[in-house]
C-alpha atoms as a PDB file:
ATOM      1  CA  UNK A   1       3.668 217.388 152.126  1.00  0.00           C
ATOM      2  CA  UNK A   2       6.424 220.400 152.056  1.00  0.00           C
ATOM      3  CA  UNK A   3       7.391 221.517 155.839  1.00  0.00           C
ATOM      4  CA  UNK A   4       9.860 224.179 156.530  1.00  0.00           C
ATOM      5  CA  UNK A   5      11.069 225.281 159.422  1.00  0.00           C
ATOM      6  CA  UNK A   6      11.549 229.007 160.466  1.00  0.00           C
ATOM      7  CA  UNK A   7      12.524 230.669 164.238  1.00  0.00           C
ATOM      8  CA  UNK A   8       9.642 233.687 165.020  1.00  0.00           C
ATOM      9  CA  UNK A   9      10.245 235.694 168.388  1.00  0.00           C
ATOM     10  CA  UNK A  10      12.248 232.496 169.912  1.00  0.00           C
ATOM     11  CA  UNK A  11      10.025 229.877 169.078  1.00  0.00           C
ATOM     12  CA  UNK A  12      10.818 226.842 166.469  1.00  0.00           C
ATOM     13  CA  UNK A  13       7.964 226.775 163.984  1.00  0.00           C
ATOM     14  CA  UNK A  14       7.337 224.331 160.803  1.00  0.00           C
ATOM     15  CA  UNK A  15       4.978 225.979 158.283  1.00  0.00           C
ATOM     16  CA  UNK A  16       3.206 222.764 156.411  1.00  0.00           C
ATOM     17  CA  UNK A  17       2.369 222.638 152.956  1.00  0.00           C
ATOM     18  CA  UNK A  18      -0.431 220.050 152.305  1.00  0.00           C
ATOM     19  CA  UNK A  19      -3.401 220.916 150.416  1.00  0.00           C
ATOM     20  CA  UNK A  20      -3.958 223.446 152.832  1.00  0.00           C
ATOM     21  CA  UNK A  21      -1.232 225.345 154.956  1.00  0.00           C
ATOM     22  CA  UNK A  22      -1.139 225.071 158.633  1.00  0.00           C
ATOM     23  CA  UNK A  23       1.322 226.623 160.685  1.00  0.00           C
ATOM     24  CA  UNK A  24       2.920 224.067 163.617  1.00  0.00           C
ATOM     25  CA  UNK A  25       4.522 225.351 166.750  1.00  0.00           C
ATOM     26  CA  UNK A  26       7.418 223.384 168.099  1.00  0.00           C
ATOM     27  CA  UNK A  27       8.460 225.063 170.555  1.00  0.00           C
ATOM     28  CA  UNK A  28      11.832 226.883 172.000  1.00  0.00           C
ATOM     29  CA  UNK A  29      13.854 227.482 169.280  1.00  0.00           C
ATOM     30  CA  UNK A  30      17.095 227.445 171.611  1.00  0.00           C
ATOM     31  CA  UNK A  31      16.935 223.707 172.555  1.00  0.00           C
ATOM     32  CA  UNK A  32      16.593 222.848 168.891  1.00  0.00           C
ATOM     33  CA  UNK A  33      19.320 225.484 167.900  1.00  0.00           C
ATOM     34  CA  UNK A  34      21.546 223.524 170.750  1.00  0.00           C
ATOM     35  CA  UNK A  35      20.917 220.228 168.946  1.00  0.00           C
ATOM     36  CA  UNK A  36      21.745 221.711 165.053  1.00  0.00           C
ATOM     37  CA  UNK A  37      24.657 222.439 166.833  1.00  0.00           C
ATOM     38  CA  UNK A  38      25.612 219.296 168.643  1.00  0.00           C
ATOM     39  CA  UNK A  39      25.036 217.578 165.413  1.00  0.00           C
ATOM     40  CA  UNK A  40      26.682 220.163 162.872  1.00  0.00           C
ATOM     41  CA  UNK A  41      30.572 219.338 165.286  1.00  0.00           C
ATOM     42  CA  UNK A  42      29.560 215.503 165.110  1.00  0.00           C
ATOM     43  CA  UNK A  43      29.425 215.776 161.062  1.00  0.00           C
ATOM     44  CA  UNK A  44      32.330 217.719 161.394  1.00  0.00           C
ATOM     45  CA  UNK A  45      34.386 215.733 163.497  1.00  0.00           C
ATOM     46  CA  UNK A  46      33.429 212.751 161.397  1.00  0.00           C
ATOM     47  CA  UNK A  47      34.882 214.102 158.757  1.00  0.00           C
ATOM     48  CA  UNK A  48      37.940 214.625 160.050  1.00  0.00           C
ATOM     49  CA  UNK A  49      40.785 211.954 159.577  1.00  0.00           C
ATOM     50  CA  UNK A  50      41.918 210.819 162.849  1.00  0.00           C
ATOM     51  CA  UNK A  51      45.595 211.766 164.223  1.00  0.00           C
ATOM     52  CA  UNK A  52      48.128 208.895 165.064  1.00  0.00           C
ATOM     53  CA  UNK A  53      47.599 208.518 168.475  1.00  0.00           C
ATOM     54  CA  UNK A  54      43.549 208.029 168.726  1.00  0.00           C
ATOM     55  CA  UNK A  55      44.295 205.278 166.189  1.00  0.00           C
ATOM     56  CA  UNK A  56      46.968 203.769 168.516  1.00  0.00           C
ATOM     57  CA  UNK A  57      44.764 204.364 171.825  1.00  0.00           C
ATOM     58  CA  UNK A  58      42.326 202.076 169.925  1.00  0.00           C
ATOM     59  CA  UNK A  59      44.368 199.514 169.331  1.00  0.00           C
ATOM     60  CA  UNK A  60      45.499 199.553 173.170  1.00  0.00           C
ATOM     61  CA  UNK A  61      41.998 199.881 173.959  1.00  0.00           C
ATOM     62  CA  UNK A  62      41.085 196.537 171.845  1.00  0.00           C
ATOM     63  CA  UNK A  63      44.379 194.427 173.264  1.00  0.00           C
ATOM     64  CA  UNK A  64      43.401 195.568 176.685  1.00  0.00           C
ATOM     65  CA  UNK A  65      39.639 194.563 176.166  1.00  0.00           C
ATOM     66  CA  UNK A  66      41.201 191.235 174.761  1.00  0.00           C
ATOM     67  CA  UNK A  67      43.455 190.316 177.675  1.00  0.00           C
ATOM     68  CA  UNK A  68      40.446 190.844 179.721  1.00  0.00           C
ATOM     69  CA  UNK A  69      38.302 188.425 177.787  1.00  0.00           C
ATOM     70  CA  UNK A  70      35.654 190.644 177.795  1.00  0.00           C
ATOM     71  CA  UNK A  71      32.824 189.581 175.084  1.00  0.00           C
ATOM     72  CA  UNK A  72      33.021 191.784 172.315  1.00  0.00           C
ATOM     73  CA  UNK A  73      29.191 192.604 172.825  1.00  0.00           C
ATOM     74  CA  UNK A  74      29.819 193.889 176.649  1.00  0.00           C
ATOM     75  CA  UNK A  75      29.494 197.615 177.369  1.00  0.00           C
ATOM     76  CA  UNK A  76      33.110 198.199 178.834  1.00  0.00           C
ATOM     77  CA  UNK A  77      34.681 201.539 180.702  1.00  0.00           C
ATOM     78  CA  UNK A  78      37.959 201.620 181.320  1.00  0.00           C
ATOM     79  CA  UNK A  79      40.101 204.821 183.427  1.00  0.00           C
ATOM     80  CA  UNK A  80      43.900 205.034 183.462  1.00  0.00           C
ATOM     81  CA  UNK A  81      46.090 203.924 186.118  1.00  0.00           C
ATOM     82  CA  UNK A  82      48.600 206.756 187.127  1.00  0.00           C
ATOM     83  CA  UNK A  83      51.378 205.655 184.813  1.00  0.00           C
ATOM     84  CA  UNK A  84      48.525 206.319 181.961  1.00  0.00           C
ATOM     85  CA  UNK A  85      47.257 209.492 182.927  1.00  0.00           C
ATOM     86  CA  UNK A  86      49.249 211.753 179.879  1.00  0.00           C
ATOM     87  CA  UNK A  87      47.603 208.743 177.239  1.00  0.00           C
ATOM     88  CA  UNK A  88      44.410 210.209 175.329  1.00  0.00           C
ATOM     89  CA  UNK A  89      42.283 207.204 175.396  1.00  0.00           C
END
């Protein structure tokens, strides 16, 4: 199977090559589009090396999550206290 994908009058579309050809309607193009580009900055901000201080706001982050003995499996939010507020966390 070969698919490719193609945008006609605002609408996604995959054309798919099996033995025989079928076209396949996906839908609005522009959610999809949104996504390509949600995901395009993600690869892109991946690739990126980190400045100085996010590595250092980690850290924090990790003694601060230690001191609280939270398990290290726990879903944990944490805000800033008003002393804090200028840290990028």
């Amino acid at each position: 199977m070969l698919a490719e994908y193609a945008v006609l009058n605002g609408e996604l579309i995959a054309v798919v090559v099996e033995p025989r050809s079928r076209l396949v309607r996906l839908g609005p193009a522009a959610a999809a589009l949104d996504q390509v580009r949600t995901l395009f900055f993600a690869l892109r901000r991946m690739t990126q090396p980190l400045p100085e201080s996010s590595l250092v706001a980690a850290r924090l982050s990790a003694d601060l999550s230690a001191d609280l003995r939270c398990p290290s499996c726990a879903r944990c939010c944490s805000t800033r206290c008003g002393c804090a507020t200028s840290a990028s966390w």
